[in-house]
Protein backbone atom coordinates (compact mmCIF):
# COMPACT_ATOMS: atom_id res chain seq x y z
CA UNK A 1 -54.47 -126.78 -177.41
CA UNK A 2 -57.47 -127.20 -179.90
CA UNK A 3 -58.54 -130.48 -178.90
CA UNK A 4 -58.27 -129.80 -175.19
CA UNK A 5 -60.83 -126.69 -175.64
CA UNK A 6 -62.63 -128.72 -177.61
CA UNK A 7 -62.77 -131.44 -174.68
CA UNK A 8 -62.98 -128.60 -172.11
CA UNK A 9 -66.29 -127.37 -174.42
CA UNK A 10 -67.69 -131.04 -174.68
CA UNK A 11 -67.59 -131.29 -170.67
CA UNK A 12 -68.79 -127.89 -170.10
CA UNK A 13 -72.15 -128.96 -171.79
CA UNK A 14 -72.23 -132.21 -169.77
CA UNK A 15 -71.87 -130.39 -166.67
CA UNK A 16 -74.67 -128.19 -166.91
CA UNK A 17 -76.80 -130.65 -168.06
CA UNK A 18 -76.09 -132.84 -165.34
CA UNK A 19 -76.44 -130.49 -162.67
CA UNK A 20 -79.78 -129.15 -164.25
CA UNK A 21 -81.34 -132.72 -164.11
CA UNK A 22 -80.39 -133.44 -160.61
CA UNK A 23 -82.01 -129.94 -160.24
CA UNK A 24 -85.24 -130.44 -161.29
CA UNK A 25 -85.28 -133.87 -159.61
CA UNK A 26 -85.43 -132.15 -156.02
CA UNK A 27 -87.58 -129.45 -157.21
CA UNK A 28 -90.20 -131.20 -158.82
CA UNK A 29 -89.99 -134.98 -157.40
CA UNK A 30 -88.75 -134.06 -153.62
CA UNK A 31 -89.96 -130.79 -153.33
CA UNK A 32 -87.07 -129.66 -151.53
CA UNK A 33 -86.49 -126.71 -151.14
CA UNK A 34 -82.98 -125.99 -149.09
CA UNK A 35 -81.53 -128.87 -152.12
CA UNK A 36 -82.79 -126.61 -154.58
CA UNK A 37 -81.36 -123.52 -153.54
CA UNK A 38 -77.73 -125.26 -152.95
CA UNK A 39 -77.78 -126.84 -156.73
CA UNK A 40 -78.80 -123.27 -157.80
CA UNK A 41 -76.04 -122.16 -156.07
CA UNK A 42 -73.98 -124.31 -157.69
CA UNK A 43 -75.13 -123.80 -160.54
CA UNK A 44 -74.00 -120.45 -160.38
CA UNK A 45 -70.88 -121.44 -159.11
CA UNK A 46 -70.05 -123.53 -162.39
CA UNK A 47 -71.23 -120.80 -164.57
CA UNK A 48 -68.57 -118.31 -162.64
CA UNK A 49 -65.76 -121.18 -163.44
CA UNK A 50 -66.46 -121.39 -166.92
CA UNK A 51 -66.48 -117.90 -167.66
CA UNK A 52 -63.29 -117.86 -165.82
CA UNK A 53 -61.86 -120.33 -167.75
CA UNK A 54 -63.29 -118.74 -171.13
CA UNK A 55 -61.31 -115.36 -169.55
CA UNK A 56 -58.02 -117.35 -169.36
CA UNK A 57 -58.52 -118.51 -172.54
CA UNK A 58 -58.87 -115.03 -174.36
CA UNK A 59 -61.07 -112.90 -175.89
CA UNK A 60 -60.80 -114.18 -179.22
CA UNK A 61 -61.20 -117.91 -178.38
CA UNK A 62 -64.51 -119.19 -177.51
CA UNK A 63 -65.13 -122.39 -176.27
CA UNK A 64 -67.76 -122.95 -178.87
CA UNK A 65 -65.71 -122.50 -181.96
CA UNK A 66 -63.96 -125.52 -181.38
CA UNK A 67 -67.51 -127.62 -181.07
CA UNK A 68 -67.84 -130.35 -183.33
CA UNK A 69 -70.95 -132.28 -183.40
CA UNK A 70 -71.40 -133.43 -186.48
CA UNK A 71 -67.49 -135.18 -186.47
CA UNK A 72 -67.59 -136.02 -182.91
CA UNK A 73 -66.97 -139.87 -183.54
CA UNK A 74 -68.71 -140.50 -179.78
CA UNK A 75 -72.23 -139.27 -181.17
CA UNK A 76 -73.26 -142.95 -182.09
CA UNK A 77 -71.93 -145.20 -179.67
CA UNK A 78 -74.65 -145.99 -176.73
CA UNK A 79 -75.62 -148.46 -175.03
CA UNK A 80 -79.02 -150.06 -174.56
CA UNK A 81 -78.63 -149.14 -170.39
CA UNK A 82 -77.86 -145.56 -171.42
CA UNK A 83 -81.75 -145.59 -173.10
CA UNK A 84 -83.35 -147.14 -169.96
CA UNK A 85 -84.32 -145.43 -166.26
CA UNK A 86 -85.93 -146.98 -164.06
CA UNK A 87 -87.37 -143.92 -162.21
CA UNK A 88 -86.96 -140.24 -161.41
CA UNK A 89 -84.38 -140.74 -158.83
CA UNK A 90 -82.49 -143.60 -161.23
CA UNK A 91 -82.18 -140.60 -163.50
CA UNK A 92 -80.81 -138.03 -160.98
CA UNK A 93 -78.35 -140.57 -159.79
CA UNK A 94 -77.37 -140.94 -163.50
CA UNK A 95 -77.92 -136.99 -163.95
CA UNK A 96 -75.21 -136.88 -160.26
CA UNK A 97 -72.18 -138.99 -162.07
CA UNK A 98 -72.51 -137.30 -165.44
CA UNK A 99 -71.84 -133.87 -163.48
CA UNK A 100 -69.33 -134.99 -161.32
CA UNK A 101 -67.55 -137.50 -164.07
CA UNK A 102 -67.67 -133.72 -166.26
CA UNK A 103 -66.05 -131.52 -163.40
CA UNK A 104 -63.15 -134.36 -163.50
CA UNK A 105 -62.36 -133.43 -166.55
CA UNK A 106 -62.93 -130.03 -166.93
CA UNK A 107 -60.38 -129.71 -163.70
CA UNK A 108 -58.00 -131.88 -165.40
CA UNK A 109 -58.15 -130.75 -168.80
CA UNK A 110 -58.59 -126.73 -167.17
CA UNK A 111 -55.13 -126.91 -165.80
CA UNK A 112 -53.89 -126.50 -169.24
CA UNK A 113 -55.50 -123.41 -169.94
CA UNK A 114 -56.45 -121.70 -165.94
CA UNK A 115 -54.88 -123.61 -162.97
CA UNK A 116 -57.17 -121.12 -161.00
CA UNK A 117 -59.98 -122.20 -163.05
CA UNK A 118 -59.01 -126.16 -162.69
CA UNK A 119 -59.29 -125.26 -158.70
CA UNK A 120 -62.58 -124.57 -158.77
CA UNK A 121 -64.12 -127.27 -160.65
CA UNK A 122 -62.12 -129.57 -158.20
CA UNK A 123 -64.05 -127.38 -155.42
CA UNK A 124 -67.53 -128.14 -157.63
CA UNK A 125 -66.70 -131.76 -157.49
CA UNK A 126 -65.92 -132.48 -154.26
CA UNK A 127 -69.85 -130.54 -153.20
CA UNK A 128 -70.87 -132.83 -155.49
CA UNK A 129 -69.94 -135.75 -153.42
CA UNK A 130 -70.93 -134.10 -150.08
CA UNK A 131 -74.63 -133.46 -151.10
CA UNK A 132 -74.98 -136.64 -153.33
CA UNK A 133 -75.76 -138.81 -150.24
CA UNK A 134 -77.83 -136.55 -148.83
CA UNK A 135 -80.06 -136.04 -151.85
CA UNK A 136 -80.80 -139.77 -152.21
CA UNK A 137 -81.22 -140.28 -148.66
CA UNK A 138 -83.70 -137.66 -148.65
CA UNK A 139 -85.52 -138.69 -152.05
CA UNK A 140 -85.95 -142.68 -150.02
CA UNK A 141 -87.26 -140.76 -146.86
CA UNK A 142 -89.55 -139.51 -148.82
CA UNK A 143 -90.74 -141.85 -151.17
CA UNK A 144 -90.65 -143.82 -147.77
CA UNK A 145 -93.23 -141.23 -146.76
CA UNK A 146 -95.38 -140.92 -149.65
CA UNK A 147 -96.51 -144.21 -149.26
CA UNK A 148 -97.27 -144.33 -145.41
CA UNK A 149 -100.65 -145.01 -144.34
CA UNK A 150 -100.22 -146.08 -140.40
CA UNK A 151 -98.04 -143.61 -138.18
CA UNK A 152 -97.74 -144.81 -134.47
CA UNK A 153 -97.24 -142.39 -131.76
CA UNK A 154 -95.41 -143.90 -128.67
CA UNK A 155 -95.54 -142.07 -125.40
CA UNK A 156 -94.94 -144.66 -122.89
CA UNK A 157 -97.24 -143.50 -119.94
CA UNK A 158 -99.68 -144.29 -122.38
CA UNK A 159 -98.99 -147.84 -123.68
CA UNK A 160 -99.50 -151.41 -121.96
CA UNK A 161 -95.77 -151.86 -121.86
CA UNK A 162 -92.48 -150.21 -121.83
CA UNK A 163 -91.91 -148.08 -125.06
CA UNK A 164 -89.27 -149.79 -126.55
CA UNK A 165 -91.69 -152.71 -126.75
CA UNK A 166 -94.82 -151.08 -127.82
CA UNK A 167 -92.76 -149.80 -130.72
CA UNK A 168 -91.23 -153.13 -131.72
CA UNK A 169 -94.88 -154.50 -131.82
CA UNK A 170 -96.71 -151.88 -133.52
CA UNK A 171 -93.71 -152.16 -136.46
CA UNK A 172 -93.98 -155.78 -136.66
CA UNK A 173 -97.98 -154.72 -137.17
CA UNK A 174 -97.06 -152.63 -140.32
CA UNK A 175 -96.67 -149.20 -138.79
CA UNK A 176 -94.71 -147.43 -141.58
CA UNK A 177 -93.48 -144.36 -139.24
CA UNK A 178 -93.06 -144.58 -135.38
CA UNK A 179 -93.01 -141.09 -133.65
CA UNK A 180 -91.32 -141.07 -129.98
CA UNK A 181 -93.59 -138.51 -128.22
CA UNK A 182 -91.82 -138.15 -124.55
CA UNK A 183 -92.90 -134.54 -123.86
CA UNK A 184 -91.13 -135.10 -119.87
CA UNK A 185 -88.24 -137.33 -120.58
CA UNK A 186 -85.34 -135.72 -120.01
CA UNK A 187 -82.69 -135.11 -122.29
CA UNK A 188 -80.23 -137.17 -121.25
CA UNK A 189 -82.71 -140.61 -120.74
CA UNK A 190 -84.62 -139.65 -124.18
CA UNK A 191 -81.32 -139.60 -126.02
CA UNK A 192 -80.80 -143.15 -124.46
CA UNK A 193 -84.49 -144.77 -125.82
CA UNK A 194 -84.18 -142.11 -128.87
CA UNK A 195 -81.09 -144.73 -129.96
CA UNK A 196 -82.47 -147.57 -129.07
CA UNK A 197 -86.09 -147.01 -130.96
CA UNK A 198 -84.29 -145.74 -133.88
CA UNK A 199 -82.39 -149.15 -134.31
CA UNK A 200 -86.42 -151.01 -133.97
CA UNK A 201 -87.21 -148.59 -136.65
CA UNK A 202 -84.04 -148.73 -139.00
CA UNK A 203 -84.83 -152.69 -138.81
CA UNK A 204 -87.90 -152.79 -139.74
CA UNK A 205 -87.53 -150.52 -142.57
CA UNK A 206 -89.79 -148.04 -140.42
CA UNK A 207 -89.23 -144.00 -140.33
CA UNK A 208 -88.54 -142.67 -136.94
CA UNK A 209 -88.99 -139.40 -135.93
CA UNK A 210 -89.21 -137.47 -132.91
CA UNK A 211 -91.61 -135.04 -131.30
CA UNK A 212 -89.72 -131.69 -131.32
CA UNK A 213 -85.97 -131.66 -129.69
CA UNK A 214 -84.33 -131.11 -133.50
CA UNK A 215 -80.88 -131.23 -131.28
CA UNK A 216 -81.57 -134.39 -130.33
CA UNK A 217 -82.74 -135.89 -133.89
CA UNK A 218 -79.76 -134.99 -135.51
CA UNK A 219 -77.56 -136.23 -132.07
CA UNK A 220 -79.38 -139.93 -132.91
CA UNK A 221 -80.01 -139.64 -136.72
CA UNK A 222 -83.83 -139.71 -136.75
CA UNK A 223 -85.20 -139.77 -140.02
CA UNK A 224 -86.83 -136.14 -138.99
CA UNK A 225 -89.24 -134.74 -136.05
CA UNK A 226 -92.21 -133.47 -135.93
CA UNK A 227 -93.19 -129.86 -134.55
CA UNK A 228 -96.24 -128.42 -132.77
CA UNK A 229 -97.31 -124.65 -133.82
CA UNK A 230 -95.59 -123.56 -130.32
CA UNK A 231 -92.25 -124.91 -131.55
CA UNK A 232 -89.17 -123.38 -133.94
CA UNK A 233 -90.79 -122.47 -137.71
CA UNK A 234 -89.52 -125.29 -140.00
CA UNK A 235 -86.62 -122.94 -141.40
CA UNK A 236 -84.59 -123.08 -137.83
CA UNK A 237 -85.46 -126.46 -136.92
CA UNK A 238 -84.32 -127.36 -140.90
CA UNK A 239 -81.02 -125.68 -139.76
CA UNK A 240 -80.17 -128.24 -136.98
CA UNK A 241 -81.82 -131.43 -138.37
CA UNK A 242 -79.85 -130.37 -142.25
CA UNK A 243 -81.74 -130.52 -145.21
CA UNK A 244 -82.06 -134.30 -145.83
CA UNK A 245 -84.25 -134.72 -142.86
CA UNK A 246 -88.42 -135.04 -142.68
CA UNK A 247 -90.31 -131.92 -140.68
CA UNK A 248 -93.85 -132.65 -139.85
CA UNK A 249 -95.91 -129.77 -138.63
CA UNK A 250 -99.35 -129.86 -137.19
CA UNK A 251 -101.86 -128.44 -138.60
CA UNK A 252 -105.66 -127.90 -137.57
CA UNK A 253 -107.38 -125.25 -140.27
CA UNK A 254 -106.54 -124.52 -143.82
CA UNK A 255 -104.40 -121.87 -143.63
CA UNK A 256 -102.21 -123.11 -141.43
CA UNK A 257 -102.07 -126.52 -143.72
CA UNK A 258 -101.29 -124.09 -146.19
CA UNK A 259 -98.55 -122.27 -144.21
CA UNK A 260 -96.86 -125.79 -143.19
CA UNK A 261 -96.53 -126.12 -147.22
CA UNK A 262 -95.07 -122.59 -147.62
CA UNK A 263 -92.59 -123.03 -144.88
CA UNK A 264 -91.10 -126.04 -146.01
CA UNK A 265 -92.59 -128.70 -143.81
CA UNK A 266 -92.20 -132.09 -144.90
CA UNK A 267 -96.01 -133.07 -144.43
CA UNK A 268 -98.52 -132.03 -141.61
CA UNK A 269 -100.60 -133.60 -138.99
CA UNK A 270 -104.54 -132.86 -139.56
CA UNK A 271 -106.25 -133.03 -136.11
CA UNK A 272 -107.44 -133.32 -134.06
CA UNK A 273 -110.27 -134.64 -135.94
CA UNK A 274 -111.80 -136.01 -132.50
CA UNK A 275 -111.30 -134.59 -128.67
CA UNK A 276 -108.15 -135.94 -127.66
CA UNK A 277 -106.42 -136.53 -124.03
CA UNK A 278 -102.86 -136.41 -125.73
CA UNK A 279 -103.73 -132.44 -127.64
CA UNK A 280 -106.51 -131.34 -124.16
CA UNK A 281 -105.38 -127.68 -125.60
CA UNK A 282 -106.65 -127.97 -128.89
CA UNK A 283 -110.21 -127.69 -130.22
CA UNK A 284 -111.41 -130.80 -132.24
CA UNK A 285 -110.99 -129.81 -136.15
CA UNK A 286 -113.52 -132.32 -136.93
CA UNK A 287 -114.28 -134.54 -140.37
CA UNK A 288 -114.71 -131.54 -142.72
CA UNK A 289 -111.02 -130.09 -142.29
CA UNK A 290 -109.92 -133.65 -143.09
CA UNK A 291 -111.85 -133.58 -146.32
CA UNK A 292 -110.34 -130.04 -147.03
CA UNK A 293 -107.03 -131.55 -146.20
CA UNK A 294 -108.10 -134.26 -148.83
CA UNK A 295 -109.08 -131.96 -151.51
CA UNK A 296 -105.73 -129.37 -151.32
CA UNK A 297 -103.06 -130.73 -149.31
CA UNK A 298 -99.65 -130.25 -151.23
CA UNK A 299 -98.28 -132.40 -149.03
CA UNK A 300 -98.54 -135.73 -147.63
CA UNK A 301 -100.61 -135.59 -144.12
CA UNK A 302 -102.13 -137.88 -141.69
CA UNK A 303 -105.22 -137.23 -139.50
CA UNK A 304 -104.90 -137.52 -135.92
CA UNK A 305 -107.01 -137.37 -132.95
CA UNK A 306 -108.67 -140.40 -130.93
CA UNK A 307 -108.90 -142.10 -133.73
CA UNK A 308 -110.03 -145.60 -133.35
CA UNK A 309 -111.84 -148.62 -133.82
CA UNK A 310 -114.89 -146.72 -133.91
CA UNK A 311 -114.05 -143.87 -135.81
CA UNK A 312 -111.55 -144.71 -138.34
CA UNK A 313 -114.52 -145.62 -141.00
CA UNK A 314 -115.54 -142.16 -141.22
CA UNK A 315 -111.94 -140.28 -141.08
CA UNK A 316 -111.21 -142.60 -144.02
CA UNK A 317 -114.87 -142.08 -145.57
CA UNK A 318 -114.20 -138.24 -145.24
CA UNK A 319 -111.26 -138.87 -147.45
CA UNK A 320 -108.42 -139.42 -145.02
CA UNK A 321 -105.33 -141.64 -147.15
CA UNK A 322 -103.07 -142.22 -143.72
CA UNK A 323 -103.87 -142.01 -140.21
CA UNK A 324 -101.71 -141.19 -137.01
CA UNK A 325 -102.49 -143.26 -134.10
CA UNK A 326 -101.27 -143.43 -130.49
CA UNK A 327 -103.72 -144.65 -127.60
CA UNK A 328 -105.79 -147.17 -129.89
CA UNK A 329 -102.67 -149.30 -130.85
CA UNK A 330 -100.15 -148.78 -127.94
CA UNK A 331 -102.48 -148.64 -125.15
CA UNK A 332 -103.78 -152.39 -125.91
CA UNK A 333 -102.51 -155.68 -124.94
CA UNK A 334 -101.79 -156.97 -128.36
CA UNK A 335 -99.93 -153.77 -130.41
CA UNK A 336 -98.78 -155.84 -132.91
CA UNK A 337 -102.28 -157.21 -133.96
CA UNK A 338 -103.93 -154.15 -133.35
CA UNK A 339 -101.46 -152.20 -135.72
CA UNK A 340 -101.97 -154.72 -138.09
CA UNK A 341 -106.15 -154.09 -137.95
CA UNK A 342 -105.27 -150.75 -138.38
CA UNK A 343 -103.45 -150.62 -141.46
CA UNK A 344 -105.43 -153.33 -143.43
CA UNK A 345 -108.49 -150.79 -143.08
CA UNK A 346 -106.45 -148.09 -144.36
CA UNK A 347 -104.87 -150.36 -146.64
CA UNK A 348 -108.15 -151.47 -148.43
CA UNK A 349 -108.83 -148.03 -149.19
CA UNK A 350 -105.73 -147.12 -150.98
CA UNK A 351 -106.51 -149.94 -153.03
């Protein structure tokens, strides 16, 4: 019995240690926030189990007592890999298996001393493996997103072709995110080109999202959608898409840049910077919101609003990183060299 607390103590530690750097790896490197709230909640979860399994134990045995440190003959084996991470998310995948390799043991070795106990660290593991997938799917949508600079916007009664077309072109050109904006298309036909432009997309290594219709995001697997002030607050649209899915949210003063952040929203749209056919309801926010937006977005954004040939130079002068373009790409013969224009000039200064 001593050496299986002992190995029931050892695993303990490993768990919560585990858990706590996959943690702070979707608090502090993906900013997500429903993540965070399920890994505290598992978190707490673990905690219950071991104190459960410390009850079945008995008062008078701690876990503890039967640490060993100091003759634990596994204290100076490593390897060189073991010293070396390639990144934040190479360390919460190796943060992921040490908390799930940890539960395996704690629910085999916890059958000797709490069956009940052994049950729930089997129940631990297994949510382990459910949200591991969607963790690191989110964390690449959104180092995907972190480094965007050219967003298309395809509405096809605006482009020289079909959209299907226009958005095959303008991601051969280097667009790095392709939004399908079909505010009449009905359900039924926009779930049809929704699947279609989302395999263009997942080819090109491009993020696709769609405008609004969360329902219809998840029905298609969009990489997320993006939501006008009019439509659901990021928290019910969240609850459709699930949490490993991008929510933009336009924005066009600082406050409500600032409430996109608070809500949860993914990054924003800052626009219109210029009068726009595409937003006729909306005010022009002009060049100094973008250089606000510059200064204290918390989250990536990209300025939008007739932006051009002609005025790209001074949304990117006024500080502007990525831009989000419709009309000026799709609505031209050539999309594919146009999008390519477009994101060398943003690309030259990111440089």
């Amino acid at each position: 019995m001593d050496s299986a607390l002992r190995i029931l103590d050892a695993n303990a530690n490993r768990a919560r240690e585990g858990l706590r750097v996959v943690e702070e790896y979707v608090r502090f490197s993906l900013d997500a926030t429903a993540f965070t709230e399920r890994l505290k909640q598992l978190r707490h979860e673990l905690v219950a189990t071991l104190q459960l399994l410390q009850q079945a134990a008995g008062d008078g045995v701690k876990l503890e007592n039967f640490r060993d440190t100091a003759g634990d003959v596994g204290t100076g084996i490593s390897t060189p890999a073991e010293m070396k991470r390639a990144d934040a998310t190479a360390t919460a995948r190796a943060g992921m298996k040490r908390l799930q390799e940890a539960l395996r043991v704690l629910e085999e070795y916890g059958k000797i001393v709490s069956p009940e106990a052994a049950a729930g660290f089997e129940r631990l593991r297994y949510a382990s493996y459910d949200i591991e997938p969607l963790i690191f799917a989110d964390g690449a949508r959104r180092s995907h997103l972190a480094e965007a600079r050219l967003y298309v916007l395809v509405t096809e009664a605006l482009a020289s072709t079909d959209a299907l077309t226009a958005a095959r072109e303008a991601v051969a050109g280097g667009a790095d995110m392709i939004q399908m904006r079909e505010k009449e298309l009905e359900d039924s036909a926009f779930y049809k080109q929704a699947l279609a432009m989302r395999e263009i997309c997942n080819s090109a290594g491009a993020l696709f999202m769609i405008n609004d219709r969360p329902h219809l995001a998840k029905l298609v697997n969009a990489d997320g959608i993006h939501t006008g002030q009019g439509d659901l607050p990021v928290n019910l649209s969240r609850r459709i898409i699930g949490p490993d899915r991008l929510i933009g949210r336009s924005t066009n003063a600082p406050e409500v840049l600032q409430a996109a952040f608070e809500e949860g929203a993914d990054y924003a749209g800052v626009g219109p910077v210029y009068a726009t056919k595409t937003k006729e309801h909306r005010a022009a926010v002009g060049l100094e919101y973008v250089s606000y937006a510059a200064r204290e977005a918390k989250i990536p954004y990209f300025c939008i609003g007739s932006i051009n040939r002609e005025t790209l130079g001074g949304v990117l002068d006024a500080g502007a990183k990525a831009v989000a373009v419709c009309t000026a790409i799709i609505g031209v013969k050539d999309i594919a060299a146009e999008a390519a224009w477009f994101k060398e000039r943003v690309m030259e200064r990111n440089q």
